[in-house]
Protein backbone atom coordinates (compact mmCIF):
# COMPACT_ATOMS: atom_id res chain seq x y z
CA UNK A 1 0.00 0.00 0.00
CA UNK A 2 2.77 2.35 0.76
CA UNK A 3 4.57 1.52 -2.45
CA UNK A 4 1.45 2.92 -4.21
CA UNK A 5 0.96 5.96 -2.43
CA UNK A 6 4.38 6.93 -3.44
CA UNK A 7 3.07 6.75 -6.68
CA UNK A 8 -0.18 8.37 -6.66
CA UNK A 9 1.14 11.12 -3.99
CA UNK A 10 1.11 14.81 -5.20
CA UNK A 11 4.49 15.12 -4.90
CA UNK A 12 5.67 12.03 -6.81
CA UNK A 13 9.01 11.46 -7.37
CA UNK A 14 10.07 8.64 -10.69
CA UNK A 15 12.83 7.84 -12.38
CA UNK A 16 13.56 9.69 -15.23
CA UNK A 17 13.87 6.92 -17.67
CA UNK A 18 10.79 6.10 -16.66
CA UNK A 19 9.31 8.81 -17.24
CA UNK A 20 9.80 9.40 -20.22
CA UNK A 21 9.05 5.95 -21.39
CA UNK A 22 5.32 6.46 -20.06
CA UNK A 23 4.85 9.30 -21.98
CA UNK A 24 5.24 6.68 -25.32
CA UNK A 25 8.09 9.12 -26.38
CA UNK A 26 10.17 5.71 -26.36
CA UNK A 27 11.21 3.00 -24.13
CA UNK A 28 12.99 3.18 -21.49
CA UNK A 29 16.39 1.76 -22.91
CA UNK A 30 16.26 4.34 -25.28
CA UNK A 31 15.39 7.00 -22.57
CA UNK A 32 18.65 5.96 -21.21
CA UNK A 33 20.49 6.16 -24.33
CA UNK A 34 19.35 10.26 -24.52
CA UNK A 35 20.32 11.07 -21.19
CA UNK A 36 23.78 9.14 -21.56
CA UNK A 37 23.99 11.51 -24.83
CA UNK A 38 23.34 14.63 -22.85
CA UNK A 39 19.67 15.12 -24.69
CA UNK A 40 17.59 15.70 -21.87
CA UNK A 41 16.98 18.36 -19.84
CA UNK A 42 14.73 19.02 -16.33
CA UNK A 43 14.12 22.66 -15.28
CA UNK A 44 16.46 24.02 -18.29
CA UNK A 45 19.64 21.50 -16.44
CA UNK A 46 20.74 18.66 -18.75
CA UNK A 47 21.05 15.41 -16.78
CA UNK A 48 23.36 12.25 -17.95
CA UNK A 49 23.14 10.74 -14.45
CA UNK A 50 21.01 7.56 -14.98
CA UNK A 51 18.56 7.41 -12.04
CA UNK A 52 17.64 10.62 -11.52
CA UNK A 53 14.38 11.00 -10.24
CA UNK A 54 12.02 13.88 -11.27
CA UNK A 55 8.71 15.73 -9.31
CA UNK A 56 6.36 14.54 -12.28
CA UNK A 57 3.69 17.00 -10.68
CA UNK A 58 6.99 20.16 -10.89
CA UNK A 59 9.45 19.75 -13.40
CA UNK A 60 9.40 20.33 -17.07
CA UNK A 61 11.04 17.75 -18.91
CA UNK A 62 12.62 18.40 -22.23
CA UNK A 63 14.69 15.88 -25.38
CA UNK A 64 16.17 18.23 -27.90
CA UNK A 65 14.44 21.32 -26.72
CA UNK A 66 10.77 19.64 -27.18
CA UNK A 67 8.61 19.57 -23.83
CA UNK A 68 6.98 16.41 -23.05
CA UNK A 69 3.85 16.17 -21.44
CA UNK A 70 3.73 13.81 -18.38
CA UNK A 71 1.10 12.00 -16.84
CA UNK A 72 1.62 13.68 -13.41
CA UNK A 73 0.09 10.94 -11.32
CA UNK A 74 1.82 8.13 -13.47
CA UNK A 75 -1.80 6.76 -13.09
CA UNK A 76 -2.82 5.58 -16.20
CA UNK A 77 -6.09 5.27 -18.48
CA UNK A 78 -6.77 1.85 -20.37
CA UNK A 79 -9.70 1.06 -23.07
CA UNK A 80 -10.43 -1.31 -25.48
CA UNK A 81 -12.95 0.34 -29.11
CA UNK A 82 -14.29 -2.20 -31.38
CA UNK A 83 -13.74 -0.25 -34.78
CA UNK A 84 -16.11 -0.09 -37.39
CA UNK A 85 -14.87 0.28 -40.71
CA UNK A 86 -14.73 3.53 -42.26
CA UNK A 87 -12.31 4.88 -39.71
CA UNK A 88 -8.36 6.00 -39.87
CA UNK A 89 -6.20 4.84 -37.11
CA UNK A 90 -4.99 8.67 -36.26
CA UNK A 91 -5.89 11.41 -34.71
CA UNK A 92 -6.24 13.59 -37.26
CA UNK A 93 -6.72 13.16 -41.02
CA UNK A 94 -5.76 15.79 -43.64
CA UNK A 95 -8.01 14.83 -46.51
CA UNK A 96 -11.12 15.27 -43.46
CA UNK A 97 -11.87 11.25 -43.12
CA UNK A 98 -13.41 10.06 -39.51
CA UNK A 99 -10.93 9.07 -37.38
CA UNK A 100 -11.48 6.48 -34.61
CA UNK A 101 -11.36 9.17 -32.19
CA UNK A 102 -14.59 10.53 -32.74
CA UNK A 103 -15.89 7.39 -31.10
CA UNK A 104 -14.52 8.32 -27.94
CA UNK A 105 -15.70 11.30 -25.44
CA UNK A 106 -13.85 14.50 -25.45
CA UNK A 107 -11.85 13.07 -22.08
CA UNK A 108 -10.56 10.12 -23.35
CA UNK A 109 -8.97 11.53 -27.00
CA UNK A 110 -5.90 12.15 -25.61
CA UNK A 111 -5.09 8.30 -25.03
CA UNK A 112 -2.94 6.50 -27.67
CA UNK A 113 -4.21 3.62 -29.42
CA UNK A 114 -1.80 0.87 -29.61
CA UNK A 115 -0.94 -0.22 -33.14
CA UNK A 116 -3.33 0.79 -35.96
CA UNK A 117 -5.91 -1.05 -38.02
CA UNK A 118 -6.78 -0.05 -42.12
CA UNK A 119 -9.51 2.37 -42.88
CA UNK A 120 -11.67 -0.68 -43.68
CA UNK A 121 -10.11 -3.23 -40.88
CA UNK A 122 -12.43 -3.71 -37.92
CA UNK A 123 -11.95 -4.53 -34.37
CA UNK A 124 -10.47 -4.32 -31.67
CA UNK A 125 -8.02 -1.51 -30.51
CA UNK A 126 -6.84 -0.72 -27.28
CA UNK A 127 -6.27 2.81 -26.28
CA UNK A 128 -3.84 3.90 -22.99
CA UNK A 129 -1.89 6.55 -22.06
CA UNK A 130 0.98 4.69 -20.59
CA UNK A 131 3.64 5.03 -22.90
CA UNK A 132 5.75 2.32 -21.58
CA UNK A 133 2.67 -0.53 -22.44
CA UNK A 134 2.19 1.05 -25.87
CA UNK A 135 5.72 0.77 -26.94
CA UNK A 136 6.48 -2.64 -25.54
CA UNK A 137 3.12 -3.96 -27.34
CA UNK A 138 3.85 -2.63 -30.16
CA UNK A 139 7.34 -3.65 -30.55
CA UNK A 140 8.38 -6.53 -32.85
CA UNK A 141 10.58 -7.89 -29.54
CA UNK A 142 7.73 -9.36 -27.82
CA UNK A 143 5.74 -10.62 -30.84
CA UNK A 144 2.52 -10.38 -29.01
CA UNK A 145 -0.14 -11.91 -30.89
CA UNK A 146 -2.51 -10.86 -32.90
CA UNK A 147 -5.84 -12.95 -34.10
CA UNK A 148 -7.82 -11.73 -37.02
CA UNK A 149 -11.55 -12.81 -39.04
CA UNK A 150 -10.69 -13.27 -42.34
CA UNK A 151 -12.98 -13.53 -45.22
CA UNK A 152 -10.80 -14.16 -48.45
CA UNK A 153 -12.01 -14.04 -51.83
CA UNK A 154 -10.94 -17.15 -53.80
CA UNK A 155 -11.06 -20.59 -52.15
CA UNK A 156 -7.51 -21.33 -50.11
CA UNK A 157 -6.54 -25.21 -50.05
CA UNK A 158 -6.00 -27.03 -46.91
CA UNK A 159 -2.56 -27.84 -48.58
CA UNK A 160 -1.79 -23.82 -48.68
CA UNK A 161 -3.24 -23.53 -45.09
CA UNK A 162 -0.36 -26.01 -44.13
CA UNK A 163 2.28 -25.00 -46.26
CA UNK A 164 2.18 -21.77 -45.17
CA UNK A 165 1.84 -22.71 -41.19
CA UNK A 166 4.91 -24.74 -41.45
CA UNK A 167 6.73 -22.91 -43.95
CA UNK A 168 5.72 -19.22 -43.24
CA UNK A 169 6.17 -16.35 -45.65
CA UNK A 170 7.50 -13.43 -47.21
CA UNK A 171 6.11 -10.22 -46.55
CA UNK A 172 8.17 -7.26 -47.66
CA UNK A 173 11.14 -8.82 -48.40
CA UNK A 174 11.20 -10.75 -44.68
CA UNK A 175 10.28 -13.76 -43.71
CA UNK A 176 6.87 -14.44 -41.43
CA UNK A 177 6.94 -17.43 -39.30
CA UNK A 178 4.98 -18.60 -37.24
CA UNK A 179 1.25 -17.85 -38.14
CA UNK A 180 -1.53 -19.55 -36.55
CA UNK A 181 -4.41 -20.83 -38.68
CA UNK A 182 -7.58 -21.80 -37.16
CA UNK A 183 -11.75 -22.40 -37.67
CA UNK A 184 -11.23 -22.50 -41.54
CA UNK A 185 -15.00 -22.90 -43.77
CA UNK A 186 -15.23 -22.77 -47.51
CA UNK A 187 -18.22 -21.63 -49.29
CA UNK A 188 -18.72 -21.60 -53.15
CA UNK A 189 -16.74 -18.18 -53.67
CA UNK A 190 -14.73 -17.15 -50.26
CA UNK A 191 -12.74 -18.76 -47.71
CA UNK A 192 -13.49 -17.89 -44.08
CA UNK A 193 -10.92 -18.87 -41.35
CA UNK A 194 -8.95 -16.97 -38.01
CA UNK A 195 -5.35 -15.86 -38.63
CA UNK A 196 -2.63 -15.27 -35.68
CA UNK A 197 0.47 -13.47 -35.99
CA UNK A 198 2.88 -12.02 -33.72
CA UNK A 199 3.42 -8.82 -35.05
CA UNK A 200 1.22 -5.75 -36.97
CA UNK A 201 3.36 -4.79 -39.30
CA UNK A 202 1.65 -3.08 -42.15
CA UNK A 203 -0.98 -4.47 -44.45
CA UNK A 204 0.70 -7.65 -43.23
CA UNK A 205 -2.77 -9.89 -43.15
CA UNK A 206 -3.55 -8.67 -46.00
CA UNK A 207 -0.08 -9.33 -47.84
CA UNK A 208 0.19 -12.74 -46.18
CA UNK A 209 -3.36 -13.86 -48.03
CA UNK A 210 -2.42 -12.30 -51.94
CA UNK A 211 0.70 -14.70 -51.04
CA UNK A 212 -1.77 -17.45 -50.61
CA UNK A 213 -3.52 -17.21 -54.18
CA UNK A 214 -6.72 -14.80 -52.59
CA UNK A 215 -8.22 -11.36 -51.59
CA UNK A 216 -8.97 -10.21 -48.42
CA UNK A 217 -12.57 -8.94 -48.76
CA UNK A 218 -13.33 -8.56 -45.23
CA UNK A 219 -10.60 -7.96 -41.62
CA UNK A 220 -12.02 -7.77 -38.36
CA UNK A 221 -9.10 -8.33 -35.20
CA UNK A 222 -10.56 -10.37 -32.47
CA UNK A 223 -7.95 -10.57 -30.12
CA UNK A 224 -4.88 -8.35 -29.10
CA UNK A 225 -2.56 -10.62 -27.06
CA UNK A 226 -5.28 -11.80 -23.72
CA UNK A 227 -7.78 -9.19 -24.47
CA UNK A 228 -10.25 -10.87 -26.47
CA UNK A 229 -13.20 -11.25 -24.39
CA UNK A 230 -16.47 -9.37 -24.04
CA UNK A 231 -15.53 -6.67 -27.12
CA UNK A 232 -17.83 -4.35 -26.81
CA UNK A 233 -20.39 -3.63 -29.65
CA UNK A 234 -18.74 -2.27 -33.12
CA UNK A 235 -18.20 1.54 -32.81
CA UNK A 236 -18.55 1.45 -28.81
CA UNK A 237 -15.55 1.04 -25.98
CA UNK A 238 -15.25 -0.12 -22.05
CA UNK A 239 -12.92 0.22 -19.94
CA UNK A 240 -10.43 -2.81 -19.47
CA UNK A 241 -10.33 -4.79 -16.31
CA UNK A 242 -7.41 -4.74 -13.63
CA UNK A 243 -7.07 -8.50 -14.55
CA UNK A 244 -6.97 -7.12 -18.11
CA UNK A 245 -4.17 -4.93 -17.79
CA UNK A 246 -2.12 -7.24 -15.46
CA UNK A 247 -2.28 -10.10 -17.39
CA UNK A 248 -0.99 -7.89 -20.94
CA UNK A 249 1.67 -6.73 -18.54
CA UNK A 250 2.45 -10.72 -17.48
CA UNK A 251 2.61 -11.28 -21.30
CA UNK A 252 5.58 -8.68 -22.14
CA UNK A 253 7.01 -9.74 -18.44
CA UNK A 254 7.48 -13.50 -20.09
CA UNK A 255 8.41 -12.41 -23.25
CA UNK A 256 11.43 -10.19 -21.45
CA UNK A 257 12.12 -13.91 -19.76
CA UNK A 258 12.34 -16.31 -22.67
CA UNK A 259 14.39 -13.09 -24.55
CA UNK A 260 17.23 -12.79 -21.91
């Protein structure tokens, strides 16, 4: 209990690294890596010492002369938005499309959304602002999985399905290994079937299936790592559980483990 009123407190003292890192400027190795390089700066004094802790409610932290904005509680926000399609993955959009923003309340389009999803991709889409999550789920590192619906036009062999599971596939010049296939139906024109991958690189569900001889005509994700129950209904959100959060933070935790 003490350990989190230190954190919560109003005059809350974290390491710098830290930080930064939950800001989503970049993770906290790389936070490192800028203060060893002289790059950042608290109350107009550069810092290199590694450890420093900073008053996240009282100083101004600055990287090459750009403020950042801090959480000054370091309590963070986490929601999950099933996306319709017909919405960009940004914030803003020059040529005036809707962005999946507008589907949130004024309060809560500030948060981040973790990884993007095409303008006609569906699903789900967790948004935070604790930059340390977003960059760790997000990063190819930790290859946490993704499942998506597919509906492919063209019919898709069982033979493909298998060749491609045990063989992967080339997407961009690199290889893609280890995709999951699953709950595959045929019908006279399409192929329906799940699809898991452990990373969201872009188009990448899309590229995998043209390598398979078919046409994604529908993409809807269904699962981001262990959230993937009780999505809300398409164009809605909810907040995500304690049990939610803790157990995407367990998944990164294990990854670190089997990556050491």
């Amino acid at each position: 209990m003490r350990r989190k009123e230190e954190k919560q407190g109003p005059a809350s003292r974290q390491r710098l690294n830290k930080v930064i890192s939950s800001t989503g400027f970049c993770s906290r190795r790389r936070a490192e890596e800028l203060i060893d390089q002289g790059r950042v700066s608290v109350n107009s004094k550069i810092i290199t010492e590694q450890g420093y802790k900073v008053n996240t409610h009282e100083d101004t932290i600055m990287i090459d002369s750009k403020k950042l904005h801090v959480n000054a509680d370091m309590t963070f926000r986490y929601y999950l938005l099933n996306k319709p399609s017909g919405y960009i993955s940004s914030k803003a959009d020059p040529q005036g499309r809707a962005i999946i923003t507008d589907l949130l309340p004024k309060k809560l389009r500030t948060l981040n959304p973790v990884g993007r999803l095409d303008y006609n991709t569906e699903g789900i889409i967790i948004f935070t602002d604790d930059g340390n999550l977003v960059n760790k789920l997000t990063h190819p590192r930790y290859q946490v999985r993704r499942r998506y619906l597919v509906r492919a036009r063209g019919i898709i062999s069982e033979e493909t399905f298998r060749e491609t599971a045990l063989n992967g596939t080339v997407v961009d010049g690199v290889k893609v290994n280890d995709i999951g296939f699953s709950g595959i139906k045929h019908t006279s024109s399409h192929t329906w079937f799940e699809i898991e991958i452990g990373e969201g690189k872009n188009r990448e569900v899309k590229k995998i299936v043209q390598n398979m001889n078919a046409e994604v005509s529908r993409l809807k994700r269904i699962a981001y790592g262990t959230v993937y129950k009780n999505i809300p209904p398409k164009g809605k959100y909810r907040k995500l559980s304690a049990e939610e959060v803790s157990s995407l933070y367990e998944l990164i935790k294990n990854a670190e483990t089997e990556n050491e």
